[in-house]
N, C-alpha and C. Protein backbone atom coordinates (compact mmCIF):
# COMPACT_ATOMS: atom_id res chain seq x y z
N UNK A 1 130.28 19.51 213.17
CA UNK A 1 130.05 20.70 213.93
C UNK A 1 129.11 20.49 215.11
N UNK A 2 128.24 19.83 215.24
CA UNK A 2 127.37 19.01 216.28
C UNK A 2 128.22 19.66 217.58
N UNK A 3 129.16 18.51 217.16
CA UNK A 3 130.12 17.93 218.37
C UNK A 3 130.96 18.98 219.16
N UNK A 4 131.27 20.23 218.20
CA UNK A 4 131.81 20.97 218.79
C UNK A 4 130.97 22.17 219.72
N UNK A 5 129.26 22.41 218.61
CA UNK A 5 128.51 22.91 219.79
C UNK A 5 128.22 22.22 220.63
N UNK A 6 128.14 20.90 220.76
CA UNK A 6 127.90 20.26 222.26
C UNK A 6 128.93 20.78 223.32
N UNK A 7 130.04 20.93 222.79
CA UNK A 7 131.48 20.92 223.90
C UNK A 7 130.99 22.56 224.25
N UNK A 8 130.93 23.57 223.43
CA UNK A 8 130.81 24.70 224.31
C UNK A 8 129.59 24.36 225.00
N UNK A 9 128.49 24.18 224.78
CA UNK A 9 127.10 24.11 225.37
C UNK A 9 127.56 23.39 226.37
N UNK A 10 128.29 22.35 226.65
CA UNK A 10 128.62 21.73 227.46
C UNK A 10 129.21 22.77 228.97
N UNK A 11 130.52 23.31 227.85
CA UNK A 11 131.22 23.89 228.94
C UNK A 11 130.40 25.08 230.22
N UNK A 12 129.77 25.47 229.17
CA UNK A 12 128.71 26.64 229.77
C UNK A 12 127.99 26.05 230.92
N UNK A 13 127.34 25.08 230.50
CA UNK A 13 126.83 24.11 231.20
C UNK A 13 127.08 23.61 232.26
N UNK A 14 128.66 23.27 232.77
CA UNK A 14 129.30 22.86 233.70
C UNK A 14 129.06 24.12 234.73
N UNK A 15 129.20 25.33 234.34
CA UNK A 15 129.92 26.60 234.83
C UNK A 15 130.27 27.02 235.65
N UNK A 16 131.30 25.86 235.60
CA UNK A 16 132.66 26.71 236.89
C UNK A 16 133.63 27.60 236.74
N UNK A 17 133.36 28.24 235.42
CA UNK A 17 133.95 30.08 235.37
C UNK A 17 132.47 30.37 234.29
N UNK A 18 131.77 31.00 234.84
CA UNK A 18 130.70 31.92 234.03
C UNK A 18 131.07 32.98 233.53
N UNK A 19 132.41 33.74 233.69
CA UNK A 19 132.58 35.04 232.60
C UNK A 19 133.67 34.35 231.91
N UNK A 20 134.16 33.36 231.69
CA UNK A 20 134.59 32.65 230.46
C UNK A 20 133.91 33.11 229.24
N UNK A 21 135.18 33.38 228.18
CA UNK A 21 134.86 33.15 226.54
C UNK A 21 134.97 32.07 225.82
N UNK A 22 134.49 31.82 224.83
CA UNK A 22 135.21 30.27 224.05
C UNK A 22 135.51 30.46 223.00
N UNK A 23 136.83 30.61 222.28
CA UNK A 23 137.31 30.88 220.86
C UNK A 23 137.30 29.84 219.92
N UNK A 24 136.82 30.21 218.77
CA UNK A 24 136.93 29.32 217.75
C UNK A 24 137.97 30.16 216.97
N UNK A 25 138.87 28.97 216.41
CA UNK A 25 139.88 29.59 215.77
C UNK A 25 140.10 28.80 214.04
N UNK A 26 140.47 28.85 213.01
CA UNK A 26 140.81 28.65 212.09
C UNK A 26 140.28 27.44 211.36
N UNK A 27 140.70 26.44 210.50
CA UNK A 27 139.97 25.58 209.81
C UNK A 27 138.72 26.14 209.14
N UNK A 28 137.84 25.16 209.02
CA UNK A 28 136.16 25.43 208.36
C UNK A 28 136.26 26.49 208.83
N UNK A 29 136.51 27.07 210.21
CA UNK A 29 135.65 28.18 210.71
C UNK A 29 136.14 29.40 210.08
N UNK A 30 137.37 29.25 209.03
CA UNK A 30 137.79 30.33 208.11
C UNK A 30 137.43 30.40 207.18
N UNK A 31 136.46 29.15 206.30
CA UNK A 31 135.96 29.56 204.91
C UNK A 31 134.48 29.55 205.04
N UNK A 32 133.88 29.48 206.26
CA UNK A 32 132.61 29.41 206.63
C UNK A 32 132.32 30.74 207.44
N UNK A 33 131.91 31.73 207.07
CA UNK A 33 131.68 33.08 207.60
C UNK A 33 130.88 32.69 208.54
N UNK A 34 130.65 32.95 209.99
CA UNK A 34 129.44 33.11 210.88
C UNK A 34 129.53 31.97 211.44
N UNK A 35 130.33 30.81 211.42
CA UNK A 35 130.20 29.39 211.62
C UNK A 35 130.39 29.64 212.63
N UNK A 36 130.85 30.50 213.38
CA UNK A 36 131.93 29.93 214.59
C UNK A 36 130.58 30.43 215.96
N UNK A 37 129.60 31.06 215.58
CA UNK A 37 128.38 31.72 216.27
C UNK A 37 127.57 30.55 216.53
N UNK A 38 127.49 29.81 215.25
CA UNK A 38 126.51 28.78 215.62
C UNK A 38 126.71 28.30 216.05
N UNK A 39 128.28 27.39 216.63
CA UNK A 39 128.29 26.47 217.60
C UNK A 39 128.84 27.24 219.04
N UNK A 40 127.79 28.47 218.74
CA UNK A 40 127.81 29.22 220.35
C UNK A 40 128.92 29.47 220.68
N UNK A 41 130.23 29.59 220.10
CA UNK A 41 131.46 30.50 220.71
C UNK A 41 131.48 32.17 220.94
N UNK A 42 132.00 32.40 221.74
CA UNK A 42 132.25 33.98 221.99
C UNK A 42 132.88 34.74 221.12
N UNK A 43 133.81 34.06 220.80
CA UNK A 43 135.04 34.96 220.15
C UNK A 43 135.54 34.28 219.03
N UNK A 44 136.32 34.45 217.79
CA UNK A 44 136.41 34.33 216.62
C UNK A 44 138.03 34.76 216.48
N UNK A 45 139.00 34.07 215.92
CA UNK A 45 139.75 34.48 215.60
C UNK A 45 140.44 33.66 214.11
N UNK A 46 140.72 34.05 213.08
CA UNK A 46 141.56 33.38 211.81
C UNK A 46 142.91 32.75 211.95
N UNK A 47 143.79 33.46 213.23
CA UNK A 47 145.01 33.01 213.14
C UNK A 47 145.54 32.69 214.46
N UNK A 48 146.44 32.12 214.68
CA UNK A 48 147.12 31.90 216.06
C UNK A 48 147.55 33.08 216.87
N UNK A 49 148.23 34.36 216.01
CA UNK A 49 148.34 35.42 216.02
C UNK A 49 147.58 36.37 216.65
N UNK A 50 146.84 36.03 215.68
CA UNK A 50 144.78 37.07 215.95
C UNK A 50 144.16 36.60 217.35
N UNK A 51 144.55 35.44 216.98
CA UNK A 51 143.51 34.63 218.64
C UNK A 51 144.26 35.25 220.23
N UNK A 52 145.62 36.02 219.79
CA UNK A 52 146.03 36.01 220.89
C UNK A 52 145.53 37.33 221.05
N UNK A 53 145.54 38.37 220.02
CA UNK A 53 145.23 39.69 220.19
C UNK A 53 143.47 39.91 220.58
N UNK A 54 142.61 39.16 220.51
CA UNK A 54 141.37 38.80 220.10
C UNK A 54 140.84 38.59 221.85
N UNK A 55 142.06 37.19 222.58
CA UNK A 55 141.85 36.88 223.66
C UNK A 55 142.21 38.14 225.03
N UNK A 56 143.23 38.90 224.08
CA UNK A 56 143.91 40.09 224.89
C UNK A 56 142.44 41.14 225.14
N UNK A 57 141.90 41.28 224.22
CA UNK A 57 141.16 42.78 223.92
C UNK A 57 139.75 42.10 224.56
N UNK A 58 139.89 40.70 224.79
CA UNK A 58 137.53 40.31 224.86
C UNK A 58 137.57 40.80 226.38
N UNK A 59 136.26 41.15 226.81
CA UNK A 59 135.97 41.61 227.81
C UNK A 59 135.48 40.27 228.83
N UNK A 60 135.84 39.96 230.12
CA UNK A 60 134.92 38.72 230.86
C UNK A 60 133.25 38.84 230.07
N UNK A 61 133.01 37.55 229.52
CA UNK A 61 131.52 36.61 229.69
C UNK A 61 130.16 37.66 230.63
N UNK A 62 129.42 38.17 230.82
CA UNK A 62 128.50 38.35 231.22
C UNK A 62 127.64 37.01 231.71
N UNK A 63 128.10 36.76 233.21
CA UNK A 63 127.36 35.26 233.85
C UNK A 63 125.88 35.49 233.29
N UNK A 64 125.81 33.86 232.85
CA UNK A 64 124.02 34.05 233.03
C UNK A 64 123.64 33.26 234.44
N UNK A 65 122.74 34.15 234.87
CA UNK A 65 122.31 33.85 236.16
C UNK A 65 120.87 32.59 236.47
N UNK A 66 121.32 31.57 236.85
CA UNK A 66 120.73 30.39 236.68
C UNK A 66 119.84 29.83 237.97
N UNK A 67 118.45 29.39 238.16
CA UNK A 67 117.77 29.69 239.32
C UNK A 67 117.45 27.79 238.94
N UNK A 68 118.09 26.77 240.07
CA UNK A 68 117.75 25.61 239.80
C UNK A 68 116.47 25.04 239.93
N UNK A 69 115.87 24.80 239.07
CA UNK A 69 114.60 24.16 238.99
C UNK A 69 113.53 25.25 238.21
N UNK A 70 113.88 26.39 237.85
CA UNK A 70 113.35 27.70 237.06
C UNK A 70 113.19 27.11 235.40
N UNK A 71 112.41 27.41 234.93
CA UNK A 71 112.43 27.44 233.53
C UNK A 71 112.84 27.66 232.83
N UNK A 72 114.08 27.61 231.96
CA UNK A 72 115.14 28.08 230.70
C UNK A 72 114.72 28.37 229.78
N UNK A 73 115.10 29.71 229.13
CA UNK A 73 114.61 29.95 228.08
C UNK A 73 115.61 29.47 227.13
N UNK A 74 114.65 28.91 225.68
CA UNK A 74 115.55 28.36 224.50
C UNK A 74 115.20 28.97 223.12
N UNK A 75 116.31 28.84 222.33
CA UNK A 75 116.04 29.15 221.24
C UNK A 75 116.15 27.50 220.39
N UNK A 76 115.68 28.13 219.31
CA UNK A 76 115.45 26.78 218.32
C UNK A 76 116.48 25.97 218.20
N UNK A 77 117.94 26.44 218.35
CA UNK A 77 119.29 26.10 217.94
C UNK A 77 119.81 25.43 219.37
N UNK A 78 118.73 26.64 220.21
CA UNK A 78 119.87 25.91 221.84
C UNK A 78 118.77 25.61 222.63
N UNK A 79 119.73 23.80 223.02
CA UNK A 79 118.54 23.56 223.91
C UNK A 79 119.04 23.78 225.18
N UNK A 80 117.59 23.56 225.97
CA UNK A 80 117.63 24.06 227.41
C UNK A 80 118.74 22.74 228.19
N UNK A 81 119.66 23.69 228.94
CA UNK A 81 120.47 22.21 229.61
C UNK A 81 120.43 22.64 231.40
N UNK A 82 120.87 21.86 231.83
CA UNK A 82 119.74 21.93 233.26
C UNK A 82 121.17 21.49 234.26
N UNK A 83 122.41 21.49 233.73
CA UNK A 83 123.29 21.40 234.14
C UNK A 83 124.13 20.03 234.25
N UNK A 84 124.67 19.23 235.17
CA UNK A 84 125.20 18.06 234.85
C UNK A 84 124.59 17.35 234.64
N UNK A 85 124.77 16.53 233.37
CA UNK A 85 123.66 15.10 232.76
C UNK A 85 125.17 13.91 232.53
N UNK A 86 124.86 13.20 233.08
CA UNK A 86 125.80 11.80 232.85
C UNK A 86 126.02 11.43 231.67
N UNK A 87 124.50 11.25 231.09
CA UNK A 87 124.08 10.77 229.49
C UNK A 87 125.13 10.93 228.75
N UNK A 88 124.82 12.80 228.70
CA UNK A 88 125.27 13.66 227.84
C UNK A 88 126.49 13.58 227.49
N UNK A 89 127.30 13.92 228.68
CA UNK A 89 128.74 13.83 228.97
C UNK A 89 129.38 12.79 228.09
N UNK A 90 128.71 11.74 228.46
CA UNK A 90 129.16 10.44 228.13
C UNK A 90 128.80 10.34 226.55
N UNK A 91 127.97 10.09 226.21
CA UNK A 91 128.08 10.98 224.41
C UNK A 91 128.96 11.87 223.77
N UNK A 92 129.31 12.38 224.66
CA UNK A 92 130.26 13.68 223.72
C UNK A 92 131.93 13.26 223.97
N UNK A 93 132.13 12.60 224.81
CA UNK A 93 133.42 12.15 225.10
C UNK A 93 134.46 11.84 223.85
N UNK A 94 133.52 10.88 223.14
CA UNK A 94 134.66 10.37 221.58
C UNK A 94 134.48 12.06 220.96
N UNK A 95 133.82 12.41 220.89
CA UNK A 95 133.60 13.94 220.25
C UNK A 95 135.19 14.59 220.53
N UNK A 96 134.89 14.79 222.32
CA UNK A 96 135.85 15.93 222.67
C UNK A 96 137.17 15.36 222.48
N UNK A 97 137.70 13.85 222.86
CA UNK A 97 138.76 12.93 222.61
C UNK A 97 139.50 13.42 221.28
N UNK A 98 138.02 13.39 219.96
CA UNK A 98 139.32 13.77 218.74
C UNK A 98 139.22 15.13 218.64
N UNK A 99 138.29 16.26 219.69
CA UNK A 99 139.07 17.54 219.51
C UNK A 99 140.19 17.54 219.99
N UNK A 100 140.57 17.22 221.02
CA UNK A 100 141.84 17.28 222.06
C UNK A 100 142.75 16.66 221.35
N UNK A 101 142.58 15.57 220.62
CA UNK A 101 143.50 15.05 219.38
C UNK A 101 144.26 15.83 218.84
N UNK A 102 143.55 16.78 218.14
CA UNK A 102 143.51 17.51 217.38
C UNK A 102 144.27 18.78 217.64
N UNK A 103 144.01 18.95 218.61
CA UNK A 103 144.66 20.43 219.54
C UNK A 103 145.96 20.05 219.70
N UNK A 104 146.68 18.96 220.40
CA UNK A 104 147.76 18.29 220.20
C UNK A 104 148.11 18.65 219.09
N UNK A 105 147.85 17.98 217.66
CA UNK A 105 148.35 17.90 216.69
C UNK A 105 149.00 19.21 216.39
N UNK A 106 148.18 20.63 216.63
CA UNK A 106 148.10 21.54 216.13
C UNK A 106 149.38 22.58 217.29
N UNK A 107 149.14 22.04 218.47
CA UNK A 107 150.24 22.69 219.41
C UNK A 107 151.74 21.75 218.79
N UNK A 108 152.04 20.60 218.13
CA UNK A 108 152.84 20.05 217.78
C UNK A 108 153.54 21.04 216.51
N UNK A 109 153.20 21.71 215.71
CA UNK A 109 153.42 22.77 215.11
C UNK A 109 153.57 24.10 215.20
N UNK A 110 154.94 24.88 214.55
CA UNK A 110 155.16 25.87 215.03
C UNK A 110 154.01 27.04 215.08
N UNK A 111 153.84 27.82 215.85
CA UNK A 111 152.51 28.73 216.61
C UNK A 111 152.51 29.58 215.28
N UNK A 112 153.00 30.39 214.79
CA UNK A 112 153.02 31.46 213.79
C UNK A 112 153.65 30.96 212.44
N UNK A 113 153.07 31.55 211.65
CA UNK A 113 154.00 31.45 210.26
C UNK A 113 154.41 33.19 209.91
N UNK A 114 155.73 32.76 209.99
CA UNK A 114 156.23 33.81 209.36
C UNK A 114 157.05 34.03 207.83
């Protein structure tokens, strides 16, 4: 789970759409109530189904407004990120590689069960 709050923290991070949402959808994040908060996603959905009705109904992201070289406020869970870091990026890469794996795998299968 690390890996996957890095990728949103990440994305946020980048922010070249600031009223972007980020859905977490199914797996762990269905037998783990609340999971999908901690690794900082917006939106929550159980099914392929749900995620579409879920993505239909969320309202645009509320930008956070970012002053370069200003002080970030953090919470214990989130750290302060200061925008593009090379390091970072480069750490999370095998991360995001077997999400995207993974997403494949999962678009390789039919979308709904009926």
């Amino acid at each position: 789970m690390p890996q996957v709050r890095a990728l949103t923290d990440l994305i946020r991070s980048v922010g070249s759409n600031p009223t972007m949402n980020t859905m977490i959808s199914g797996g762990v994040f269905n037998r783990a109530e609340g999971l999908w908060k901690e690794v900082h996603a917006d939106l929550f959905a159980k099914t392929a189904r749900q995620a579409i009705a879920v993505a239909e109904a969320a309202k645009p992201k509320a930008p956070e407004i970012v002053i370069p070289g200003a002080p970030q406020e953090t919470t214990a869970t989130t750290p302060a990120t200061t925008g593009y870091d090379r390091k970072r990026i480069t750490k999370l890469i095998p991360g995001i590689i077997q999400i995207l794996r993974g997403l494949v795998a999962i678009t390789t299968k039919p979308l709904f069960d009926d």
